[in-house]
N, C-alpha and C. Protein backbone atom coordinates (compact mmCIF):
# COMPACT_ATOMS: atom_id res chain seq x y z
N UNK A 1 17.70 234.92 -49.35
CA UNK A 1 18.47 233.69 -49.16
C UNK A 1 18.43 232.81 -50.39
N UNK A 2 17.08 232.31 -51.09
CA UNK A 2 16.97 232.07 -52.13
C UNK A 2 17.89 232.39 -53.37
N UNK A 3 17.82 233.62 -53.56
CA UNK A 3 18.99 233.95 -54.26
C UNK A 3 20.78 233.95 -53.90
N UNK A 4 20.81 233.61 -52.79
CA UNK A 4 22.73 233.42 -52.42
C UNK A 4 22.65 231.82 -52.57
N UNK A 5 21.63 231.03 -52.55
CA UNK A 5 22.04 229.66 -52.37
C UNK A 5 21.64 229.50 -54.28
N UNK A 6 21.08 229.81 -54.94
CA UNK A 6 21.17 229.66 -56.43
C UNK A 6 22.31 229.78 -56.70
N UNK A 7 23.43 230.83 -56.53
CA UNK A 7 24.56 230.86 -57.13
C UNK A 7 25.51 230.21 -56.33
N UNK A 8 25.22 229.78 -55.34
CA UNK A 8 26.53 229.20 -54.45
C UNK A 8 26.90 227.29 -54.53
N UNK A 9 28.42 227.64 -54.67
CA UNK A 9 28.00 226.22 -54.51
C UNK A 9 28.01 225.33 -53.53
N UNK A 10 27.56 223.53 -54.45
CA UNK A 10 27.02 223.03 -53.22
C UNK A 10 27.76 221.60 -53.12
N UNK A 11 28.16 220.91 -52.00
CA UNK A 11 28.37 219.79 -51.61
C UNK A 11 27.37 218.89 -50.75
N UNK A 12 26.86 217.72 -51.26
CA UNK A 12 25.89 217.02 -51.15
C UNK A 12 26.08 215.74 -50.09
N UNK A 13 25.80 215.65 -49.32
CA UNK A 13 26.13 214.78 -47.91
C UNK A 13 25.32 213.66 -47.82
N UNK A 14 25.08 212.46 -47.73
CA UNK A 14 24.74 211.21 -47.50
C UNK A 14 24.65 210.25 -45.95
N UNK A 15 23.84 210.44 -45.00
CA UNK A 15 24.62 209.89 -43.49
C UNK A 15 23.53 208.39 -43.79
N UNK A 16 24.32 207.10 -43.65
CA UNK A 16 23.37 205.88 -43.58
C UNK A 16 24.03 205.41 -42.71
N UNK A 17 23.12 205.35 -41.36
CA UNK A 17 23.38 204.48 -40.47
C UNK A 17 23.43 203.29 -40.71
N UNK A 18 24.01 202.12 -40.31
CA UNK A 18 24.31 200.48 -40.51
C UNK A 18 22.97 200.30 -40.12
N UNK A 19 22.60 198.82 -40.67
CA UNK A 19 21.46 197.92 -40.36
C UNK A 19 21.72 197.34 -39.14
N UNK A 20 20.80 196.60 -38.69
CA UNK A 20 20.38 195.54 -37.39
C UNK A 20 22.19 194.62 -37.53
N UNK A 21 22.27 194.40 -36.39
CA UNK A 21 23.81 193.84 -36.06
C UNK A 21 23.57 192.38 -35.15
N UNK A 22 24.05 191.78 -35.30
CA UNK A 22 24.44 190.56 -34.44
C UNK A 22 24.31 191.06 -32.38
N UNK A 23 24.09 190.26 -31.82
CA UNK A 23 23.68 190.60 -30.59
C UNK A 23 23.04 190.84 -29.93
N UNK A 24 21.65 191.75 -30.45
CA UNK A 24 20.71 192.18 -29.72
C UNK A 24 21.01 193.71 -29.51
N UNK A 25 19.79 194.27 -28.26
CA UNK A 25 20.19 195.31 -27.86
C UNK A 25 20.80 195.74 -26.88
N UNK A 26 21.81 195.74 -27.45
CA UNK A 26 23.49 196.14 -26.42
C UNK A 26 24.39 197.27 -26.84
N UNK A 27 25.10 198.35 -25.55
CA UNK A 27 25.74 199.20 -25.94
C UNK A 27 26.31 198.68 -27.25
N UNK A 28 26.40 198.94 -27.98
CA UNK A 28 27.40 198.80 -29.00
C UNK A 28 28.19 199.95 -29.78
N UNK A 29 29.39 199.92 -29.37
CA UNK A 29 30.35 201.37 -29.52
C UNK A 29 31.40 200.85 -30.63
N UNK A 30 32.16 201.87 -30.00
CA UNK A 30 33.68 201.66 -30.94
C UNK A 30 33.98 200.35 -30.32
N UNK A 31 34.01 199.64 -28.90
CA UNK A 31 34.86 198.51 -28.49
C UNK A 31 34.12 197.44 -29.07
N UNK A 32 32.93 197.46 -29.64
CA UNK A 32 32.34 196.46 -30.02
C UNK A 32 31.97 195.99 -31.50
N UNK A 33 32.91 195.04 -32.07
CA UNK A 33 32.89 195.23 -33.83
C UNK A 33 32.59 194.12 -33.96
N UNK A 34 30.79 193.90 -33.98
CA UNK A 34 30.12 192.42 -34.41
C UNK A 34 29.44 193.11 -36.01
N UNK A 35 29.06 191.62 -36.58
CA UNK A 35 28.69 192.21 -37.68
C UNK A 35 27.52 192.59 -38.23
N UNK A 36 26.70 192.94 -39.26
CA UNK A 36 25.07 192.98 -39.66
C UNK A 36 24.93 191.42 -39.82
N UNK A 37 22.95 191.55 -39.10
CA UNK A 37 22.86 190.29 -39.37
C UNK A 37 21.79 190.04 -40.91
N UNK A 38 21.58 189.24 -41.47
CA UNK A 38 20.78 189.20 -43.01
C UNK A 38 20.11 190.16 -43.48
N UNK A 39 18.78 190.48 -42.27
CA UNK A 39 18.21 191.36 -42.01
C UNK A 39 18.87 192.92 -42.07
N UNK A 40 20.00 193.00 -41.67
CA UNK A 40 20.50 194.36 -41.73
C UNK A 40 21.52 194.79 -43.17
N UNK A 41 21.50 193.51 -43.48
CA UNK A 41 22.08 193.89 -44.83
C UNK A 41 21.13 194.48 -45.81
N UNK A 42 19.97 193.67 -45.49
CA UNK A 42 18.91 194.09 -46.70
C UNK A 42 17.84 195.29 -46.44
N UNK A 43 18.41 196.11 -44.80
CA UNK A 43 17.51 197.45 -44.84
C UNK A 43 18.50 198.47 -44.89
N UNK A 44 19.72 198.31 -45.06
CA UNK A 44 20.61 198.91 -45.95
C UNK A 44 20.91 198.81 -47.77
N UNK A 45 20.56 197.88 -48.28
CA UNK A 45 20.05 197.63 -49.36
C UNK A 45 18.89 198.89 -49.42
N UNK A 46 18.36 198.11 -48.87
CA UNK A 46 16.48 198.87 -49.14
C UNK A 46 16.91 200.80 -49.08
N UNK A 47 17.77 200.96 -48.32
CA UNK A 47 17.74 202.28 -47.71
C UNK A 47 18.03 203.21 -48.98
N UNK A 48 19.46 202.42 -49.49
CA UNK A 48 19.68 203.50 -50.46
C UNK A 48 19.61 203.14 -51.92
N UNK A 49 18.28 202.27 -51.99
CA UNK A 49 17.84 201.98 -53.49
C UNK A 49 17.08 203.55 -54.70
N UNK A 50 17.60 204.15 -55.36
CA UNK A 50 17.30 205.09 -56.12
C UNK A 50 18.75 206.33 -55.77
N UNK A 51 19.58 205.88 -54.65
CA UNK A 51 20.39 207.25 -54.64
C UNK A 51 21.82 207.02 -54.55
N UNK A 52 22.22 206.18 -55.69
CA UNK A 52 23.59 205.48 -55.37
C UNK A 52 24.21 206.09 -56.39
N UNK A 53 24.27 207.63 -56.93
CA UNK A 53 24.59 208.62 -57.70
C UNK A 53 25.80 209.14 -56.79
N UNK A 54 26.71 208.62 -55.75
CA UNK A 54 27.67 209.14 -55.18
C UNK A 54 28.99 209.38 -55.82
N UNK A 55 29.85 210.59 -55.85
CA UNK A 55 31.15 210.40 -56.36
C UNK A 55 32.43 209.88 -55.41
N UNK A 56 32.14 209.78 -54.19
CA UNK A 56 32.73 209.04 -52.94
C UNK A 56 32.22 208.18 -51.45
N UNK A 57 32.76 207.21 -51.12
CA UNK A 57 32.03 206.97 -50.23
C UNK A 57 33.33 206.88 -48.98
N UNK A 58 32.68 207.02 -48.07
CA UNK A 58 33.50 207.27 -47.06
C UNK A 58 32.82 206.24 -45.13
N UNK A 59 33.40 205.65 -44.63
CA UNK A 59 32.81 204.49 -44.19
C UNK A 59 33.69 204.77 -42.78
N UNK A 60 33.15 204.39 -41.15
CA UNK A 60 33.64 204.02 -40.38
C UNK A 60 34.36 202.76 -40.51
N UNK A 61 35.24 202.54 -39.70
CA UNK A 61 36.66 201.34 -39.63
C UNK A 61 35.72 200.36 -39.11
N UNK A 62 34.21 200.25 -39.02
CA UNK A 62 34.17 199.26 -37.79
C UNK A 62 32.68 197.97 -38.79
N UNK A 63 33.32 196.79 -38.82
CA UNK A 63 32.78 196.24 -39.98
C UNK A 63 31.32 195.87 -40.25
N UNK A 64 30.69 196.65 -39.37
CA UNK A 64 29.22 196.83 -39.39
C UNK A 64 28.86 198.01 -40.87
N UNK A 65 29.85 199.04 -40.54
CA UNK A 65 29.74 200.11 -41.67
C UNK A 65 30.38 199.12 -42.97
N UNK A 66 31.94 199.36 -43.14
CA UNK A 66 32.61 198.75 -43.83
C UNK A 66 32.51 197.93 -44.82
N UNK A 67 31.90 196.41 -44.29
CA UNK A 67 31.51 195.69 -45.07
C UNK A 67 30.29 195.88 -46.41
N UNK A 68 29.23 197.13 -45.51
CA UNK A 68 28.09 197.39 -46.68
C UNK A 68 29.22 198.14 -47.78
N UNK A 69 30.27 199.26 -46.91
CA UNK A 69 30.33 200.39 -48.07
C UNK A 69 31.35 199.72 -49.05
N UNK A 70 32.02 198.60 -48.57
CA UNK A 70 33.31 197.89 -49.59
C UNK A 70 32.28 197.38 -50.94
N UNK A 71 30.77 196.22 -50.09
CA UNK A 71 29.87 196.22 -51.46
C UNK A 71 29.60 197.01 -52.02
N UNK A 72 29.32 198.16 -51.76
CA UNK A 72 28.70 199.46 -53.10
C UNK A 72 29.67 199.71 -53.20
N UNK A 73 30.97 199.59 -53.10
CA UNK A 73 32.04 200.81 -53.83
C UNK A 73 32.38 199.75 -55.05
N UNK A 74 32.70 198.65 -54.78
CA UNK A 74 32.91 196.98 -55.38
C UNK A 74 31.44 197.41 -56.78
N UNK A 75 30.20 197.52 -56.21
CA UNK A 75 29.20 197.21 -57.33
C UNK A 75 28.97 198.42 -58.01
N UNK A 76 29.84 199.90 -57.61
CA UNK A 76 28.82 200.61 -58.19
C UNK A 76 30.61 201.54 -58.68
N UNK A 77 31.66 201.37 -58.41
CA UNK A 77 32.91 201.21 -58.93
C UNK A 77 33.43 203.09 -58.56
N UNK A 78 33.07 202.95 -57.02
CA UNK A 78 33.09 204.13 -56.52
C UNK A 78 34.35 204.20 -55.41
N UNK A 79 35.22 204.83 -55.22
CA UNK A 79 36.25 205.40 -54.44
C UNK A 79 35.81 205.45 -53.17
N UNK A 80 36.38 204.53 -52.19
CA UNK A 80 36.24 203.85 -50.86
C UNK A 80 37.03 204.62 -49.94
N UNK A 81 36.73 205.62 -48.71
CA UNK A 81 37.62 205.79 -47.92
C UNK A 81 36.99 205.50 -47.00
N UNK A 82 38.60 204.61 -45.59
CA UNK A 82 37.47 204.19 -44.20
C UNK A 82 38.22 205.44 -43.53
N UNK A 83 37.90 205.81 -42.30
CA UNK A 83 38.63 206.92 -41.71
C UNK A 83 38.18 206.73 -40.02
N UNK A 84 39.24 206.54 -39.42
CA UNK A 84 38.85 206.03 -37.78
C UNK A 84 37.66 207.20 -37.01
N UNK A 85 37.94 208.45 -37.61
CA UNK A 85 37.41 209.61 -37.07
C UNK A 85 35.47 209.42 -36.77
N UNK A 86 35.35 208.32 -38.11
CA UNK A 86 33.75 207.97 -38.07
C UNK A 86 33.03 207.09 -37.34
N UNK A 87 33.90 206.59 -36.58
CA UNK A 87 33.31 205.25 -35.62
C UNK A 87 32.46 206.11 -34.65
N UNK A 88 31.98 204.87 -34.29
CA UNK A 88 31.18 205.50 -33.13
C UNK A 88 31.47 205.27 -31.77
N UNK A 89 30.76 205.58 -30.70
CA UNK A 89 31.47 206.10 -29.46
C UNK A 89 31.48 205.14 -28.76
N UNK A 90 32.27 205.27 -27.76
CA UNK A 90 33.29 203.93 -26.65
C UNK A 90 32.55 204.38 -25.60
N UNK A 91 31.99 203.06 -25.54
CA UNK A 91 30.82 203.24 -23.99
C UNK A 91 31.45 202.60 -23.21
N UNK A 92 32.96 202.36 -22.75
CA UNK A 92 33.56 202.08 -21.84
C UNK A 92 33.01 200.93 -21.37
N UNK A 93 32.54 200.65 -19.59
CA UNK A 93 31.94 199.52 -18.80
C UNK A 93 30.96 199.34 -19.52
N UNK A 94 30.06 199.80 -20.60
CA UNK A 94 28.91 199.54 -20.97
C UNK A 94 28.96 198.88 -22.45
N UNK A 95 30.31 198.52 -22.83
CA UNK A 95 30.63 198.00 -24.23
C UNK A 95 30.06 196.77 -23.98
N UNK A 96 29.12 196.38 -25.09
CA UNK A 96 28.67 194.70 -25.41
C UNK A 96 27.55 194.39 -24.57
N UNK A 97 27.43 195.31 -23.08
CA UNK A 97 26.07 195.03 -22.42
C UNK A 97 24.70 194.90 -23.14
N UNK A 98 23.86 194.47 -22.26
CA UNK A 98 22.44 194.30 -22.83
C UNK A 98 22.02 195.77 -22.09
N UNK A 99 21.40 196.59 -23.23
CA UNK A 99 20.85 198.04 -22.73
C UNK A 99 20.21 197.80 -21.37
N UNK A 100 18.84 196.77 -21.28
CA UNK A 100 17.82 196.51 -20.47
C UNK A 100 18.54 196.22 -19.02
N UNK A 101 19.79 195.78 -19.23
CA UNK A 101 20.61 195.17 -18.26
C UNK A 101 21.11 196.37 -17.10
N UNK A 102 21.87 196.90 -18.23
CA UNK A 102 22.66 198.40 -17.17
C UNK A 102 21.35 199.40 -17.18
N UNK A 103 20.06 199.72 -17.57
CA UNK A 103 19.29 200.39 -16.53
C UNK A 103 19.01 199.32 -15.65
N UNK A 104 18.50 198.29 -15.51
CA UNK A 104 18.14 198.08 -14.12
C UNK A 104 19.03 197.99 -13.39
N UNK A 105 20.58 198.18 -13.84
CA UNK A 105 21.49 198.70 -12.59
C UNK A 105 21.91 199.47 -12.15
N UNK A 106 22.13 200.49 -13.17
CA UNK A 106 22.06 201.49 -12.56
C UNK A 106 21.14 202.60 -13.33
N UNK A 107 20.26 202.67 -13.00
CA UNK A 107 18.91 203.85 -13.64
C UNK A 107 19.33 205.17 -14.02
N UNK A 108 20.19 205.44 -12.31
CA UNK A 108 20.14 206.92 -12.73
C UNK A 108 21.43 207.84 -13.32
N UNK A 109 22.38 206.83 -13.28
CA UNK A 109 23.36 206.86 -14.77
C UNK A 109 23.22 206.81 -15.76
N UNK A 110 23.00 205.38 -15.91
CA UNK A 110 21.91 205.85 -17.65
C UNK A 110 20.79 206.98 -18.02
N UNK A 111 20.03 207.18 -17.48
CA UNK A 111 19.19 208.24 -17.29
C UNK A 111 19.57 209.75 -17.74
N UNK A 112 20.75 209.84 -16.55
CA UNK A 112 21.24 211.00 -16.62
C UNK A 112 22.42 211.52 -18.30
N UNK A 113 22.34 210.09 -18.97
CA UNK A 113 23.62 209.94 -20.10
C UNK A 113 23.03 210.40 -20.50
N UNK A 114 21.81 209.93 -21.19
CA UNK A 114 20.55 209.80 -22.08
C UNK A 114 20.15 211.22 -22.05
N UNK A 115 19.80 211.81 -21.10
CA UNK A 115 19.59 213.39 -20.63
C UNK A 115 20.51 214.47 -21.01
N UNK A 116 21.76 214.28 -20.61
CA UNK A 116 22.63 215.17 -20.26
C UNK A 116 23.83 214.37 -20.90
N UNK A 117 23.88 214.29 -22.16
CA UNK A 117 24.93 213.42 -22.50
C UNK A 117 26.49 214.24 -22.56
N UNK A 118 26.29 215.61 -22.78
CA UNK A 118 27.60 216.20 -22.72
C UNK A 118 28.49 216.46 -21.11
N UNK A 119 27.35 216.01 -20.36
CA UNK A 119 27.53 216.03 -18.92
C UNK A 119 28.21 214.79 -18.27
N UNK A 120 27.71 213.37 -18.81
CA UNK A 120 27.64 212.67 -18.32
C UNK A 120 28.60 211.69 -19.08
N UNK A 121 29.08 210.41 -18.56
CA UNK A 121 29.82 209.61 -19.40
C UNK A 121 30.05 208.05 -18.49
N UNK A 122 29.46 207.12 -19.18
CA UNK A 122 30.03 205.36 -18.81
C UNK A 122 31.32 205.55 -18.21
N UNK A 123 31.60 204.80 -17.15
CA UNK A 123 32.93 204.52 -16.57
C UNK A 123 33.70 203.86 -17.64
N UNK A 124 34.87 204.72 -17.93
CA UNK A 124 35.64 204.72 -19.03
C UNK A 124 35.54 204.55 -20.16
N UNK A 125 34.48 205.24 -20.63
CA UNK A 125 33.95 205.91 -21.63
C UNK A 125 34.32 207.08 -22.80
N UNK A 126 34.14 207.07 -23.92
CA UNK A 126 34.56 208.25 -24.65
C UNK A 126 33.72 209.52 -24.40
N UNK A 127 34.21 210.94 -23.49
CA UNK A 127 33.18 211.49 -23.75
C UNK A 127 32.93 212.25 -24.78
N UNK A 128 31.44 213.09 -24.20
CA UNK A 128 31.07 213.55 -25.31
C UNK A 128 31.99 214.64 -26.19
N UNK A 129 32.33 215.29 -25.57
CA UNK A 129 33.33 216.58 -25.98
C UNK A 129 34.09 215.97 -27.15
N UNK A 130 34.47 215.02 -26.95
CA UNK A 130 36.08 214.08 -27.54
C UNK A 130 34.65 213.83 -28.54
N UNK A 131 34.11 212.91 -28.49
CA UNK A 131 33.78 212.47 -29.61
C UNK A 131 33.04 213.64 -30.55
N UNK A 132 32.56 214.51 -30.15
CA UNK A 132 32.04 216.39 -30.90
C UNK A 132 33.28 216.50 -31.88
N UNK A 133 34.76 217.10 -31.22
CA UNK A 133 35.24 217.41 -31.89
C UNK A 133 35.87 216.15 -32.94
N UNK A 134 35.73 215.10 -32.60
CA UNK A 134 36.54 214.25 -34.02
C UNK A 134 35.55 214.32 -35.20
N UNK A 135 34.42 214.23 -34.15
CA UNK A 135 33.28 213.71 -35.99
C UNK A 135 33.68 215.86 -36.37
N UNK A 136 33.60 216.62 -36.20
CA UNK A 136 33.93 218.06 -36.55
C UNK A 136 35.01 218.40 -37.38
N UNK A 137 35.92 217.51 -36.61
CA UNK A 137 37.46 217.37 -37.92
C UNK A 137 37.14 216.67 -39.05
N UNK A 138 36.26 215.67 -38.74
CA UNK A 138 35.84 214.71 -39.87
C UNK A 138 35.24 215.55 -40.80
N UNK A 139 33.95 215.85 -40.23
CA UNK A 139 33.15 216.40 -41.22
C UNK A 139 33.36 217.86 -42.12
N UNK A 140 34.59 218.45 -41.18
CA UNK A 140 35.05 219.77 -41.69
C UNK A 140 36.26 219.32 -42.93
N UNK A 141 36.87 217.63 -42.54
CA UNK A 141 38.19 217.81 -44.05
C UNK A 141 36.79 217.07 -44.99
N UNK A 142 36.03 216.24 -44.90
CA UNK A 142 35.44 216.30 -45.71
C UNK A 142 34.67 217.62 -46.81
N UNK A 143 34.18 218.80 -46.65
CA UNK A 143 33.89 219.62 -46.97
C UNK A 143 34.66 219.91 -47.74
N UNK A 144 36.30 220.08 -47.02
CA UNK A 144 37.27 220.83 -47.62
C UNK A 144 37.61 219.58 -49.12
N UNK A 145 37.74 218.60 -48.54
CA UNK A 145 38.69 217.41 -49.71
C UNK A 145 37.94 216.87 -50.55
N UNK A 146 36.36 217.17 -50.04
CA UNK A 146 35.14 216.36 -51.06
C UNK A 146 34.13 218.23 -51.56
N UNK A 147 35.07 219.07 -51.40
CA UNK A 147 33.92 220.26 -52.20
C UNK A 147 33.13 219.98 -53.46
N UNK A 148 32.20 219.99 -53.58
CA UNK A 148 30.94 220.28 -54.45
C UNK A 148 31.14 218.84 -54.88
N UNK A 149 30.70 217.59 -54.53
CA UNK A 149 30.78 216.56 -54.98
C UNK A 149 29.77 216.03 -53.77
N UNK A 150 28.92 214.43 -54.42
CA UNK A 150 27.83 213.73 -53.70
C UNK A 150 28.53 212.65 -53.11
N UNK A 151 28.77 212.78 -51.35
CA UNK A 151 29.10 211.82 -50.69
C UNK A 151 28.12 211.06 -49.86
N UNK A 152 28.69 209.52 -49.81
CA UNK A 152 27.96 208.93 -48.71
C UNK A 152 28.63 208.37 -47.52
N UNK A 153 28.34 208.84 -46.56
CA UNK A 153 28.75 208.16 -45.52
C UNK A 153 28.15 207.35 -44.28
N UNK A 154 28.96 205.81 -44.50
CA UNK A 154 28.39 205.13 -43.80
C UNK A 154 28.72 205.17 -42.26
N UNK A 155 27.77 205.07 -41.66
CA UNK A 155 28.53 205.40 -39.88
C UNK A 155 27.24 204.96 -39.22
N UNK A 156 27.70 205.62 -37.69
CA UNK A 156 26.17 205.06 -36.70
C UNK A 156 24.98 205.65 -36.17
N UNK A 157 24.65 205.29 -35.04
CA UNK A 157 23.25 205.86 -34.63
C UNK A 157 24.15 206.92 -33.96
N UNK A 158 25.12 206.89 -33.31
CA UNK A 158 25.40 207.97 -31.69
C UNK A 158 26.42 209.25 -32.81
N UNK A 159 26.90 208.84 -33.52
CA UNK A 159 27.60 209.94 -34.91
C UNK A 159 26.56 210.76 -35.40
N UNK A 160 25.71 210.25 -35.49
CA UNK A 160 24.90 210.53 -36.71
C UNK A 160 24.11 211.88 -35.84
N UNK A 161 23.25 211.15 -34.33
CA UNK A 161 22.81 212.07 -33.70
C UNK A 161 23.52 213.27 -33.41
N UNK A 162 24.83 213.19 -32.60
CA UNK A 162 26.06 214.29 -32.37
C UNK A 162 25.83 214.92 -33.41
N UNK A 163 26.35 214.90 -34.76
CA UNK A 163 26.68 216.00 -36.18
C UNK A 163 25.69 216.34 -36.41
N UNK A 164 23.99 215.55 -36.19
CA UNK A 164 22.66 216.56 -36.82
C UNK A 164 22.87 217.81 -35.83
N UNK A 165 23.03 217.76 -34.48
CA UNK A 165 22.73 218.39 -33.41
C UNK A 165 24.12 219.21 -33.93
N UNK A 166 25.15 219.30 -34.24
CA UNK A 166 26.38 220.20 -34.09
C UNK A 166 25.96 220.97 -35.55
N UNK A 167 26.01 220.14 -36.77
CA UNK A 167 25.13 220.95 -38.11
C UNK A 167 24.26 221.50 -37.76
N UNK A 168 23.09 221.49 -37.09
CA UNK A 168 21.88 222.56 -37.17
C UNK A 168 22.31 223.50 -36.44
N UNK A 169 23.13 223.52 -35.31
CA UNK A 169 23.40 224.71 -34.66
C UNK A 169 22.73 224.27 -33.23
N UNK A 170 22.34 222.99 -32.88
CA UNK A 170 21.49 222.88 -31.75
C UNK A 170 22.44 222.46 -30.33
N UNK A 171 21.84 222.63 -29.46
CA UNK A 171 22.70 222.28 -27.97
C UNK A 171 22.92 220.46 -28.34
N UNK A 172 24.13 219.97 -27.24
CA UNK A 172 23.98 218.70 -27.12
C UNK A 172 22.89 217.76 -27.12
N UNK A 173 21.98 218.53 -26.13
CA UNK A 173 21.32 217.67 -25.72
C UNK A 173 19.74 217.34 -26.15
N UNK A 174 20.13 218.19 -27.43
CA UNK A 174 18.75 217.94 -28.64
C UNK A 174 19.29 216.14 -29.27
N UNK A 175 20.77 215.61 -29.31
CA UNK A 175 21.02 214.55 -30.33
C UNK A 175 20.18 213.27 -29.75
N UNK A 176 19.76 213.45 -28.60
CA UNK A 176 18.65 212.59 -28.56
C UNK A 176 17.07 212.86 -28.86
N UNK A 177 16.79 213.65 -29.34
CA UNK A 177 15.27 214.16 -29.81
C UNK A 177 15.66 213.69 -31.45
N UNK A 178 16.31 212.99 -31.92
CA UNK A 178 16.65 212.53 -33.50
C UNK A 178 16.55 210.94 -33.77
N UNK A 179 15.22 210.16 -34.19
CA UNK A 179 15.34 209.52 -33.99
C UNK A 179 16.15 208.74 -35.30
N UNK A 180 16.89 207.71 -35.13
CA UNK A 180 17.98 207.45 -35.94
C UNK A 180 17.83 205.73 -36.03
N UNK A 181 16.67 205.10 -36.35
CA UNK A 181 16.97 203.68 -36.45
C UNK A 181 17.62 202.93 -37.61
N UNK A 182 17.88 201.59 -37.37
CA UNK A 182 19.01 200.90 -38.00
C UNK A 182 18.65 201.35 -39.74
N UNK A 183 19.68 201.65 -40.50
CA UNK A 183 20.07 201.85 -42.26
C UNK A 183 19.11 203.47 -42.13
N UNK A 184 18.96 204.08 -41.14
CA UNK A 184 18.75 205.35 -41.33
C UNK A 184 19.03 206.31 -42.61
N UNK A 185 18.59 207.16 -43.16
CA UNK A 185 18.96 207.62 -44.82
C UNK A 185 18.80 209.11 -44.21
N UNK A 186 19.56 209.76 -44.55
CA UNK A 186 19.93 211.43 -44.37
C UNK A 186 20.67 212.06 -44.99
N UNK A 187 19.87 213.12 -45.83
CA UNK A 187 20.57 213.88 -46.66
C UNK A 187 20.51 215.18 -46.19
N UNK A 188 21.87 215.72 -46.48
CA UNK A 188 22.19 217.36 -45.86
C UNK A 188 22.92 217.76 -47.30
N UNK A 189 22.52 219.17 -47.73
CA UNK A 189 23.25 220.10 -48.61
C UNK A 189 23.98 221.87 -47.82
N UNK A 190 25.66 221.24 -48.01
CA UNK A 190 26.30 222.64 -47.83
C UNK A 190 26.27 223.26 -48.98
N UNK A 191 25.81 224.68 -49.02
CA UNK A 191 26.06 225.80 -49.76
C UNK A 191 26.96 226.18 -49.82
N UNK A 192 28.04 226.55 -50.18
CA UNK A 192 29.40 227.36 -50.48
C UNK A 192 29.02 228.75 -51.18
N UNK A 193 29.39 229.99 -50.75
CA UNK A 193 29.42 231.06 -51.60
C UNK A 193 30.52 231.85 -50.91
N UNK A 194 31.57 232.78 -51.88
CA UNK A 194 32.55 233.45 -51.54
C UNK A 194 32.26 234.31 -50.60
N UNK A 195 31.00 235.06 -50.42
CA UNK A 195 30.98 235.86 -49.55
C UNK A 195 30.43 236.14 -48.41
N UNK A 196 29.97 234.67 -47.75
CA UNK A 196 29.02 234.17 -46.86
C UNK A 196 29.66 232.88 -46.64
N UNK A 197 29.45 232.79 -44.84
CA UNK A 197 29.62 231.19 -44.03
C UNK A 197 28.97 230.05 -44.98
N UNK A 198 29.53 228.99 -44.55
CA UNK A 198 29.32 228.03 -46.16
C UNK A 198 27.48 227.44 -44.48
N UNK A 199 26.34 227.24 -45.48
CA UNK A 199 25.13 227.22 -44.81
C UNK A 199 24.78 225.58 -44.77
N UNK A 200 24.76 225.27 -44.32
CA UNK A 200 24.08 223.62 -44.14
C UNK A 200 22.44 223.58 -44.03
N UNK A 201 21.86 222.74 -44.74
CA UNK A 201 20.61 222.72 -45.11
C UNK A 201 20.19 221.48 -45.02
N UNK A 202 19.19 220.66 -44.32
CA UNK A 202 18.69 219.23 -43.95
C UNK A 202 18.17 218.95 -44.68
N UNK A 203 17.95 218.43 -45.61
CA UNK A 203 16.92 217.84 -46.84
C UNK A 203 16.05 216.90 -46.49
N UNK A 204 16.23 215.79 -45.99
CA UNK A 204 15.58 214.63 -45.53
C UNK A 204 16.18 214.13 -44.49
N UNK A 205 15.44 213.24 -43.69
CA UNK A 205 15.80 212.62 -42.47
C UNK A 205 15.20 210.99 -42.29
N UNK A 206 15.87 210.17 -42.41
CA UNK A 206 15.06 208.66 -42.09
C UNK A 206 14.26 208.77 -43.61
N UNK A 207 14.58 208.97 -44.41
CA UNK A 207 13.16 209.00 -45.37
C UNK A 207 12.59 208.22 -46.13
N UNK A 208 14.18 206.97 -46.30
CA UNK A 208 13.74 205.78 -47.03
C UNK A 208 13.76 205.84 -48.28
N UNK A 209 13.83 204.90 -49.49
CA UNK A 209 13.69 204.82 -50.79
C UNK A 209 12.53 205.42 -50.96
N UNK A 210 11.60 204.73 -50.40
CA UNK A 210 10.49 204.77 -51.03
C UNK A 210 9.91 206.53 -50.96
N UNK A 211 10.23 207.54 -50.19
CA UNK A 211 10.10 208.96 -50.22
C UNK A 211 10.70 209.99 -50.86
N UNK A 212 11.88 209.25 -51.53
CA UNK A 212 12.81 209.99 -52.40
C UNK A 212 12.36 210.67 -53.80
């Protein structure tokens, strides 16, 4: 293996979850576009201090992402795309709630999301399936339109979990065994070689500046 990934080439992946947001802890999905609060600006700062070597950045529509990736593209004079495909997921009745709130109302809905998330879904909710295949289109024209070049993409906690779990090859219901807190840092390398499936490889996870 060693030797097919020396000669093959490679495209270099970037996933930074957004910092701490305005509100507290509440579903917060696609229906809900509050912004980072001071604090979350500056553990997104912190996150990707030493690796801002990107040749594109690529950002969810929703201005929690947005706003960080418009500053680094602005300071570091890098090519900005937002793309709806990266948002994160529509928790339907559960948009803007206080988490603590909807378990003690209903336990064993939440429970069962949390568990069985490809199973299960918030009353009028995005499910899981729907949201699998968009981040999949996403992450597959990226490959194709960003080959062998270092991207970053800014997006969320519930994206971020879905694509580790669909990249490694794992069932749904591993994307909660990933833990993913706020300005999260994750690097993945695709291999490309002509005569072999292009291989995805996890480099780091959560790792922070300071481990780089």
């Amino acid at each position: 293996m060693s030797k097919i990934l020396a000669t093959a080439d490679c495209t270099t992946i970037d996933f930074l979850r957004h910092g701490e947001c305005e509100g507290g802890e509440i579903f917060r999905g696609s229906g809900t576009d509050v912004p980072l609060t001071d604090n979350g600006w500056d553990q997104m700062r912190n996150a990707i201090q030493g690796a801002e070597d990107w040749d594109q950045i690529i950002t969810s529509p929703l201005q929690r992402c947005r706003l960080f990736a418009a500053e680094q593209s602005s300071k570091l004079s890098i090519s900005l795309h937002e793309e709806t495909d990266w948002r994160e997921i529509y928790f339907g009745d559960w948009e803007g709630k206080i988490i603590a709130d909807v378990w003690q109302q209903s336990p064993d809905l939440v429970a069962e999301y949390f568990k069985r998330p490809d199973l299960s879904t918030p009353h009028k909710g995005e499910r899981f399936l729907d949201v699998a295949d968009r981040l999949i289109a996403a992450w597959n024209r990226l490959l194709i339109e960003y080959r062998n070049q270092h991207i970053l993409v800014v997006q969320h906690g519930g994206t971020m979990r879905i694509l580790l779990a669909q990249i490694l090859g794992l069932p749904p219901t591993a994307m909660n065994q990933f833990e993913v807190p706020y300005a999260c840092f994750t690097r993945l390398k695709v291999f490309h070689h002509p005569e072999y499936t292009d291989f995805p490889m996890l480099i780091s996870h959560n790792s922070g500046s300071q481990k780089r």
